[in-house]
Protein backbone atom coordinates (compact mmCIF):
# COMPACT_ATOMS: atom_id res chain seq x y z
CA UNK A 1 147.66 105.99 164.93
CA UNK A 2 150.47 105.83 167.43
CA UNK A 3 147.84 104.79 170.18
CA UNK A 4 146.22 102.13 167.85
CA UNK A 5 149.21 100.81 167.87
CA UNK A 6 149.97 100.91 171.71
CA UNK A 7 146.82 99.16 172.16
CA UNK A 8 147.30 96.57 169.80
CA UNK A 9 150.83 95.85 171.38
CA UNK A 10 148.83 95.29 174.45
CA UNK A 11 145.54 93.58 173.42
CA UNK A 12 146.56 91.94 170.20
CA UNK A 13 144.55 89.05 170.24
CA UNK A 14 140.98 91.25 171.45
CA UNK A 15 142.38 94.37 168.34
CA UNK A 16 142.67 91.09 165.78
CA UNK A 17 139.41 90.03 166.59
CA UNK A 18 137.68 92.81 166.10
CA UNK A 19 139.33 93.62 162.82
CA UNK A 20 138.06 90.58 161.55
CA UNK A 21 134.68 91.40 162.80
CA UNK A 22 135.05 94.45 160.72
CA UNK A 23 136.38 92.93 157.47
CA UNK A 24 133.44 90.78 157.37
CA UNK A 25 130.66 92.79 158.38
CA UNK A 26 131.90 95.71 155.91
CA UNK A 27 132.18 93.02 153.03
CA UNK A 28 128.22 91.38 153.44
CA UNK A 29 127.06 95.15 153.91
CA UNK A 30 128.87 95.86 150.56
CA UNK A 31 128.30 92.17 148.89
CA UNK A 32 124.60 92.88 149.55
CA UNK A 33 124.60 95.95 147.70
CA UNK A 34 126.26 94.80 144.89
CA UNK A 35 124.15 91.75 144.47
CA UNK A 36 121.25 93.51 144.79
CA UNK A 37 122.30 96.10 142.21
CA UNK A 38 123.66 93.16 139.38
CA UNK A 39 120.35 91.48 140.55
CA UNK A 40 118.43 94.50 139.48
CA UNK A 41 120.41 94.74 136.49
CA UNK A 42 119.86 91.03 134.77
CA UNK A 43 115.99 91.17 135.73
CA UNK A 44 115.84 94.47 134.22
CA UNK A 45 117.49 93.13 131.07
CA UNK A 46 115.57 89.96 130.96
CA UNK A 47 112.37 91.62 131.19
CA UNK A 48 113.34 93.68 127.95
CA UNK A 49 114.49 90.78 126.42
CA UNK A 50 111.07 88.95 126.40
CA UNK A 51 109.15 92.39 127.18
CA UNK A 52 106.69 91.17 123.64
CA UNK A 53 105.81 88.29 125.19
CA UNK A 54 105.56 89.74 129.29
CA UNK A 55 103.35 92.73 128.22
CA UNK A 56 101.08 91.12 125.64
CA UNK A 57 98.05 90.04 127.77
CA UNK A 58 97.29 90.98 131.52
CA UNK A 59 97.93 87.41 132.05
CA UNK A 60 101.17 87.12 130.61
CA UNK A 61 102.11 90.48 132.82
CA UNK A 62 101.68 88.75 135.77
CA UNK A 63 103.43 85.41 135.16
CA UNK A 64 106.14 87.83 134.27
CA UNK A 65 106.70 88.67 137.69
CA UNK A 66 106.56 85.03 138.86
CA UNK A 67 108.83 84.19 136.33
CA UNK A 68 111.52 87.08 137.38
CA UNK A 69 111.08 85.84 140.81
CA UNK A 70 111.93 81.92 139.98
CA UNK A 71 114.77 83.34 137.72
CA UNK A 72 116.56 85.20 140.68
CA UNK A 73 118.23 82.43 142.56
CA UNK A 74 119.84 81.52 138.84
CA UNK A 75 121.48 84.97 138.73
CA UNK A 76 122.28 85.34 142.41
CA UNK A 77 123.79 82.15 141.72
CA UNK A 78 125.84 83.29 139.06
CA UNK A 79 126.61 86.63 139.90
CA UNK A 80 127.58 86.18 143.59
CA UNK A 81 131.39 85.22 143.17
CA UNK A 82 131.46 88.90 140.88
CA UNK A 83 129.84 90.96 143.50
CA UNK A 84 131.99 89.44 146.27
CA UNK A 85 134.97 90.58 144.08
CA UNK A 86 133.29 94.01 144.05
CA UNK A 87 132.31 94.41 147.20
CA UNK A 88 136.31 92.97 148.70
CA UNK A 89 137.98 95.67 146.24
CA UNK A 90 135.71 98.48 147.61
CA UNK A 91 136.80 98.08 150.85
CA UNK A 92 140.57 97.56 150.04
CA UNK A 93 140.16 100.76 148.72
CA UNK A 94 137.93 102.04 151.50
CA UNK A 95 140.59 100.84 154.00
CA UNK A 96 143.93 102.24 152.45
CA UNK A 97 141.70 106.04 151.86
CA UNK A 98 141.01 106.01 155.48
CA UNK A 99 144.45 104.79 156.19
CA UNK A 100 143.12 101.96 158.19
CA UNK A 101 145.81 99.78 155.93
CA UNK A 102 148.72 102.04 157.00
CA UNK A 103 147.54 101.21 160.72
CA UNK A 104 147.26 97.74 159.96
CA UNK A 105 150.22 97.42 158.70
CA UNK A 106 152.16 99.44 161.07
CA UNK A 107 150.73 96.85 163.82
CA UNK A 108 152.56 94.05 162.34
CA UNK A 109 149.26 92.47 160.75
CA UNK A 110 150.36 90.40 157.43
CA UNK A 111 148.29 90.26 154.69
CA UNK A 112 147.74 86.95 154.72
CA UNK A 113 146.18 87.54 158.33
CA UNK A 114 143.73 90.67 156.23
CA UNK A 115 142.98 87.52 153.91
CA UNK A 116 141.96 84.71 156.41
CA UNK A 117 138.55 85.76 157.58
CA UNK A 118 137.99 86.70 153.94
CA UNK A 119 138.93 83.10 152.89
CA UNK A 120 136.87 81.89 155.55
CA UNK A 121 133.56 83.89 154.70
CA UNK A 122 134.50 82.47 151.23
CA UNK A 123 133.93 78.77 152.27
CA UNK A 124 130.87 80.00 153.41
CA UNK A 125 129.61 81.27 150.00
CA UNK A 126 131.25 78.19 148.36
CA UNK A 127 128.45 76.21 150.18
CA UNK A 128 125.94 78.70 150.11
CA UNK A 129 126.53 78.61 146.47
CA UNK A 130 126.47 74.66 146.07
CA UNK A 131 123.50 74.38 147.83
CA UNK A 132 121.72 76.88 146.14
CA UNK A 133 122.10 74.90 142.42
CA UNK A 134 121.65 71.70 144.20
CA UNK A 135 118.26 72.53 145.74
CA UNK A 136 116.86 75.43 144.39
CA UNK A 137 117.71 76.38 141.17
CA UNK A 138 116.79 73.28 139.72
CA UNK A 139 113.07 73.77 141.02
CA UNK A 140 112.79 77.10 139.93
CA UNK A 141 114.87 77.24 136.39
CA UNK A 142 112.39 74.14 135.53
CA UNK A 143 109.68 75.95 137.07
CA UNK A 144 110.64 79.24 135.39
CA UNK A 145 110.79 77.57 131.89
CA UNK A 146 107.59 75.90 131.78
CA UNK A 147 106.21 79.23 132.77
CA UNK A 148 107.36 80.88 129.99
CA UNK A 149 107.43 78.44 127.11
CA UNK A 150 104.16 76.76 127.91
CA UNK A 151 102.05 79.09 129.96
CA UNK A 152 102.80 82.50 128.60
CA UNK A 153 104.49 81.39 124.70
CA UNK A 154 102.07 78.45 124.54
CA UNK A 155 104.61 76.10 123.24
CA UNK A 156 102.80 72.95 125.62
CA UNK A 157 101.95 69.87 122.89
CA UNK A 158 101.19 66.16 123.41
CA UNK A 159 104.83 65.15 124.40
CA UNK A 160 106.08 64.01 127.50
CA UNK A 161 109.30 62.45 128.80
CA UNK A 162 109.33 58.36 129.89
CA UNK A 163 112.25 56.59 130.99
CA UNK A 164 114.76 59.27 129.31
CA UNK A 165 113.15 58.64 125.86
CA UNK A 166 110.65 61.54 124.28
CA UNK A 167 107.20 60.53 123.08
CA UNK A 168 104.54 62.52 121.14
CA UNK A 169 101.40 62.25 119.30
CA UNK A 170 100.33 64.51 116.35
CA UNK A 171 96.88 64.23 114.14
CA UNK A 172 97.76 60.42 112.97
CA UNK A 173 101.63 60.78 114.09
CA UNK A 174 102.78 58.44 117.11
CA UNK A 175 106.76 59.52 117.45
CA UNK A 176 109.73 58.00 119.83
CA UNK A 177 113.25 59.41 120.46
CA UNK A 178 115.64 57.51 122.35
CA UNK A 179 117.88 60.90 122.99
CA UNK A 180 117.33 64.71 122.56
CA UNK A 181 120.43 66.67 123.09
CA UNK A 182 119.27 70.37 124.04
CA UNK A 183 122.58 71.57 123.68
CA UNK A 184 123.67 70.64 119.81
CA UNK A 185 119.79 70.39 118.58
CA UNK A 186 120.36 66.32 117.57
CA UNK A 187 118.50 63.44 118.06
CA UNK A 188 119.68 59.88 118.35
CA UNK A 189 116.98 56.68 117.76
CA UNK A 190 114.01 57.81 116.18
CA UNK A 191 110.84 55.44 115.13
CA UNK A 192 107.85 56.95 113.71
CA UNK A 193 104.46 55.34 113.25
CA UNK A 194 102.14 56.52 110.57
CA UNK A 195 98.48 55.39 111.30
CA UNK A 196 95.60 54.99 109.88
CA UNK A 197 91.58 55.94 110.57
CA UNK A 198 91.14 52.60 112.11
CA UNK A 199 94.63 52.91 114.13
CA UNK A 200 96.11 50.27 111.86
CA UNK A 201 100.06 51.08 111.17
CA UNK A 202 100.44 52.36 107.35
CA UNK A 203 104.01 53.31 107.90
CA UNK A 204 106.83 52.87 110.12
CA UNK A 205 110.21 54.73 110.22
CA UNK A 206 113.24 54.16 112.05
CA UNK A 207 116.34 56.00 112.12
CA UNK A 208 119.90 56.51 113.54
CA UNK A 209 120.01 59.86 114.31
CA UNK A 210 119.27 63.71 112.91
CA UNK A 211 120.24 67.25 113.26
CA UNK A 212 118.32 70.32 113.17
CA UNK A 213 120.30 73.15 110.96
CA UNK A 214 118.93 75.43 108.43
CA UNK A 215 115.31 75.03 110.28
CA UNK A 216 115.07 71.41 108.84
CA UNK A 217 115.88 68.13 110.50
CA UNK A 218 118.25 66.47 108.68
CA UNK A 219 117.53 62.45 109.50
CA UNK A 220 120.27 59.62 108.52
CA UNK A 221 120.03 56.00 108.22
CA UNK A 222 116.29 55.85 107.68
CA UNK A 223 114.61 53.05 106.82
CA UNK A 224 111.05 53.14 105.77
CA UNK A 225 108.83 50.19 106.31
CA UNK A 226 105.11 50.30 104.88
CA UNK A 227 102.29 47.83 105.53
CA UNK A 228 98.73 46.98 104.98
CA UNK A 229 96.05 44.27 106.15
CA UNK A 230 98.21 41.42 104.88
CA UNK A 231 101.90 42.93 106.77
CA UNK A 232 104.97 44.51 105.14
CA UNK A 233 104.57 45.27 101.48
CA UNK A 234 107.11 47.35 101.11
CA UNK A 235 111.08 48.58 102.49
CA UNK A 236 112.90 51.22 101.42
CA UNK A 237 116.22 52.61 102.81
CA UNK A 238 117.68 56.35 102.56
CA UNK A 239 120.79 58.01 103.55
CA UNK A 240 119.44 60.95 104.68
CA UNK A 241 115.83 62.36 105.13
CA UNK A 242 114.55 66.19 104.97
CA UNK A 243 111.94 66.93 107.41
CA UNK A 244 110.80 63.57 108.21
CA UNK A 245 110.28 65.27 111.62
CA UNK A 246 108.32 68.88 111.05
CA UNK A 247 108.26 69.72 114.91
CA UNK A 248 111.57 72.07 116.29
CA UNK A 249 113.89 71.32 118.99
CA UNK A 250 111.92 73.96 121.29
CA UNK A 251 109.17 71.62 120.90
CA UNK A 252 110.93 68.80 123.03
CA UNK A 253 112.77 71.08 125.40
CA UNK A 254 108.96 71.37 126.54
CA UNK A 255 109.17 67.82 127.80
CA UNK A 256 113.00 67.57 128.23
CA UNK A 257 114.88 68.85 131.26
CA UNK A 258 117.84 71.35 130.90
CA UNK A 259 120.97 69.62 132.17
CA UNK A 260 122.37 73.11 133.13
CA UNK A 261 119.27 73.05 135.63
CA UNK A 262 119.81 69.72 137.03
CA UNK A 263 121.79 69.44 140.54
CA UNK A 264 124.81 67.85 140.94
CA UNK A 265 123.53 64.17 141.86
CA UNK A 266 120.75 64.39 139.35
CA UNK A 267 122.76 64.99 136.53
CA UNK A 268 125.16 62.27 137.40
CA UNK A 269 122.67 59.81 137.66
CA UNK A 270 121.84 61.28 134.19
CA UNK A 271 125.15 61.13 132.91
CA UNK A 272 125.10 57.50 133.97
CA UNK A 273 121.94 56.51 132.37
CA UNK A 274 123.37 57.68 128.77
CA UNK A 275 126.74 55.98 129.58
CA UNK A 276 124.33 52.78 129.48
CA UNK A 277 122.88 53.47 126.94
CA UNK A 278 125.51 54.74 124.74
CA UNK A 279 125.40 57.83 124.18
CA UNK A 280 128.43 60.66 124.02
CA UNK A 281 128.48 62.29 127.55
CA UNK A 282 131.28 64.25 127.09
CA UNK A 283 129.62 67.55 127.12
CA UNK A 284 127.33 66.49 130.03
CA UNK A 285 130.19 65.99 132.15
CA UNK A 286 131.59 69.34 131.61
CA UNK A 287 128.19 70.95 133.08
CA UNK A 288 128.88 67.92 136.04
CA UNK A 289 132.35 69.12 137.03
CA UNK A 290 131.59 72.76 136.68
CA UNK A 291 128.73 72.51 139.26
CA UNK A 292 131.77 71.99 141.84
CA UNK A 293 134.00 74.49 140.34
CA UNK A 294 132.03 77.25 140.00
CA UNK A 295 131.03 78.16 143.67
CA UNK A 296 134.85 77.70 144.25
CA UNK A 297 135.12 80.99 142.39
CA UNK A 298 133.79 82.90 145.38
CA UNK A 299 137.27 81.82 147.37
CA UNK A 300 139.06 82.59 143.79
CA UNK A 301 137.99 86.06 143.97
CA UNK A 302 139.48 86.79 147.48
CA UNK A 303 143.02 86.05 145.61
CA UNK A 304 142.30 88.16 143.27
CA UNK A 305 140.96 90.94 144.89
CA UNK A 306 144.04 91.21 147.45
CA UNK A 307 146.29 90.95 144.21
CA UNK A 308 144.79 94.28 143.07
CA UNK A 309 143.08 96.02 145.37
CA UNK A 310 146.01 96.31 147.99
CA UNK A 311 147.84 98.20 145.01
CA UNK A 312 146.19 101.23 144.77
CA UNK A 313 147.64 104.31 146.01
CA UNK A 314 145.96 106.47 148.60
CA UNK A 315 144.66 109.04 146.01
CA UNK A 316 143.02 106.37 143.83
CA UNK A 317 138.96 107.00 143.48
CA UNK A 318 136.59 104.02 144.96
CA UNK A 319 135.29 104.40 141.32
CA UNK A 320 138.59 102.97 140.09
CA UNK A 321 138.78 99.63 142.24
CA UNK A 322 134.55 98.88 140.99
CA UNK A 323 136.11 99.69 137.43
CA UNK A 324 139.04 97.13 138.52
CA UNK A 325 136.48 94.70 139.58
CA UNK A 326 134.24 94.88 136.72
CA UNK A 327 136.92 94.33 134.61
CA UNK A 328 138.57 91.31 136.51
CA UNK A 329 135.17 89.65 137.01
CA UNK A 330 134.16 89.86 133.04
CA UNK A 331 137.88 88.79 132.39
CA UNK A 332 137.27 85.48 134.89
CA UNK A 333 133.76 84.93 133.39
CA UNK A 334 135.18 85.19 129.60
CA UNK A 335 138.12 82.69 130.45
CA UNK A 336 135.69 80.41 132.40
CA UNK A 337 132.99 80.27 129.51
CA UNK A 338 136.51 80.10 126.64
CA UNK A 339 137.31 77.02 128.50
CA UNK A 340 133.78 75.37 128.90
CA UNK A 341 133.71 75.68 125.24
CA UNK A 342 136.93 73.71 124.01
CA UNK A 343 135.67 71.43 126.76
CA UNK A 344 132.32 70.73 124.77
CA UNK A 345 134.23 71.16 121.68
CA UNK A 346 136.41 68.48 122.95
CA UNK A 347 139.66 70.36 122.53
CA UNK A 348 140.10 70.56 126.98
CA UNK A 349 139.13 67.45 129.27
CA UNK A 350 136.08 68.19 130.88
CA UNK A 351 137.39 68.12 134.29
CA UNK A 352 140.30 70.76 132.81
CA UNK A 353 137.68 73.02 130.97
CA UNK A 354 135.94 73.31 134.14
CA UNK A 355 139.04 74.02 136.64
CA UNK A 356 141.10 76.27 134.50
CA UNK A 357 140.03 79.35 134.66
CA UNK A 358 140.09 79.14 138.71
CA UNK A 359 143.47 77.31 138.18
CA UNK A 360 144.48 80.03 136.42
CA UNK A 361 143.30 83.19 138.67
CA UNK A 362 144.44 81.57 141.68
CA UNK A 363 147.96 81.12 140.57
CA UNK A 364 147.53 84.95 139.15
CA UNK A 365 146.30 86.00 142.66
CA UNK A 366 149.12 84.28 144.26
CA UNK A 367 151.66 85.48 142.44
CA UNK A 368 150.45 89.01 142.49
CA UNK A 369 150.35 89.20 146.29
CA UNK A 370 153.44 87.60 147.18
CA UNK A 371 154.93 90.71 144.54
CA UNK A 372 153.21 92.98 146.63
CA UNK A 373 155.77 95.47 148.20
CA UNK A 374 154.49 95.64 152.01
């Protein structure tokens, strides 16, 4: 220890350099690991969760494996700032068990000096991170969905999406819907032509809006307009309509893209096309801001790990610091999705709902390493 520290007297600059060649090549051998292992994990569970569907024909057993394989970028996604935390508290602990940390320390090295290559490795999974649900995830989420609802559930029908309005035909049904929201199961500007044998229109309906609950659509503002050779014969108005629609909302999520799996500039052009139109985009720009914040949470969790991991003793078990890190990480991920919600519950701004919980942990972090006693 002594001579460490002679040499690092001498050759600080080479001994700082190579410490920092250490603390990042330890952390990807250890982030790799862990992401492989929570990779494992949420496969493992999402095969269970749709193992009726994956193992009922030969067919469907193989399109499960596609599907798994489009659906890993989503979790890598969305597990990588929890496996970085991991795999940074592993070797804090690592470190202060071999008593690398005392020699560190002893050397003069602050931690804010442990933390910079850390930080900067962050950056590098910020736009690793950002790239990956800008370019890729939106291809293969899409891709991954369509597999499963239309290929192996069989849930295709005669809809398609046109100039961000849903259309459908059904036996003598010819359908329109201005706006599907995926997210609250409602439906804004609906006309629906009834025709005839000879394609003639016996009936026309046009609506404000509905909402699916109770596994009925519930339609309001409907007025009904019926016709024959001559023209109208007939208008009726009703507040609300039961099941004037018989098709559910996974019938136009077929057609309709996820806004979750758009990238950043797609949804925004999006969110701008139902600003001119009208429509509440409240919600939408919740999912827009959190796009940027959430690969910020990989820089986030080198905070956090410091704040914790540099406080365990020497006797503390490895065990203890992936205990610490599972519990940090779910405590993150349960603030971060708390605050999403008031944000599409309208209780939190959307840029606030999708900031605070890295707000919040960074502040934590902060505050628990400057109380650190070094």
């Amino acid at each position: 220890m002594q001579q460490y520290h002679k040499n690092y007297a001498t050759f600080g600059p080479i001994a700082l350099k190579r410490l920092n060649k250490y603390l990042i090549t330890s952390v990807i051998k250890l982030l790799l690991i862990t992401e492989l292992a929570g990779l494992v994990m949420f496969l493992t569970i999402e095969f269970f969760e749709h193992m009726d569907v994956f193992t009922s024909s030969l067919k469907n057993f193989v399109f499960s494996m596609i599907y798994l394989i489009l659906m890993s970028p989503s979790y890598i996604h969305l597990i990588l700032p929890f496996s970085f935390l991991v795999s940074m508290l592993i070797l804090l602990i690592l470190m202060v068990r071999g008593n690398e940390m005392i020699i560190t320390r002893t050397s003069g090295i602050s931690t804010i000096s442990l933390m910079k290559p850390l930080l900067a490795f962050s950056m590098v999974l910020v736009v690793f991170s950002f790239l990956l649900a800008e370019w890729i995830i939106p291809f293969t989420s899409n891709a991954s969905d369509y597999l499963y609802r239309v290929r192996m559930k069989g849930e295709e029908a005669q809809v398609f999406f046109k100039n961000d309005r849903i259309w459908f035909k059904s036996n003598n049904i010819i359908c329109n819907i201005d706006f599907f929201d995926a997210k609250k199961d409602t439906i804004k500007g609906l006309t629906i032509l009834e025709l005839s044998d000879t394609f003639s229109i016996n009936k026309r309906y046009d609506a404000k809006e509905g909402i699916f609950k109770d596994d009925s659509w519930y339609i309001t503002d409907v007025t009904e307009w019926t016709f024959d050779a001559n023209g109208i014969v007939a208008k009726k108005t009703y507040g609300q309509f039961k099941d004037l629609l018989q098709e559910p909302p996974s019938f136009f999520k077929v057609a309709n893209k996820d806004p979750e799996n758009m990238g950043y500039r797609e949804l925004s052009r999006y969110i701008e096309k139902l600003k001119s139109n009208g429509h509440d985009i409240r919600r939408y720009r919740v999912d827009l801001y959190n796009k940027v914040a959430l690969p910020f949470a990989n820089l986030i969790m080198v905070f956090a790990a410091f704040s914790v991991g540099l406080r365990y003793a020497k006797t503390k078990h490895i065990s203890s610091g992936i205990l610490s890190g599972i519990l940090l990480g779910a405590c993150y991920w349960g603030v971060h999705f708390l605050s999403l919600a008031y944000g599409y519950g309208d209780t939190f701004p959307p840029l606030f709902a999708a900031w605070f919980s890295n707000f919040l942990f960074v502040a934590s972090g902060v505050i628990g390493i400057v109380t650190l006693r070094t």
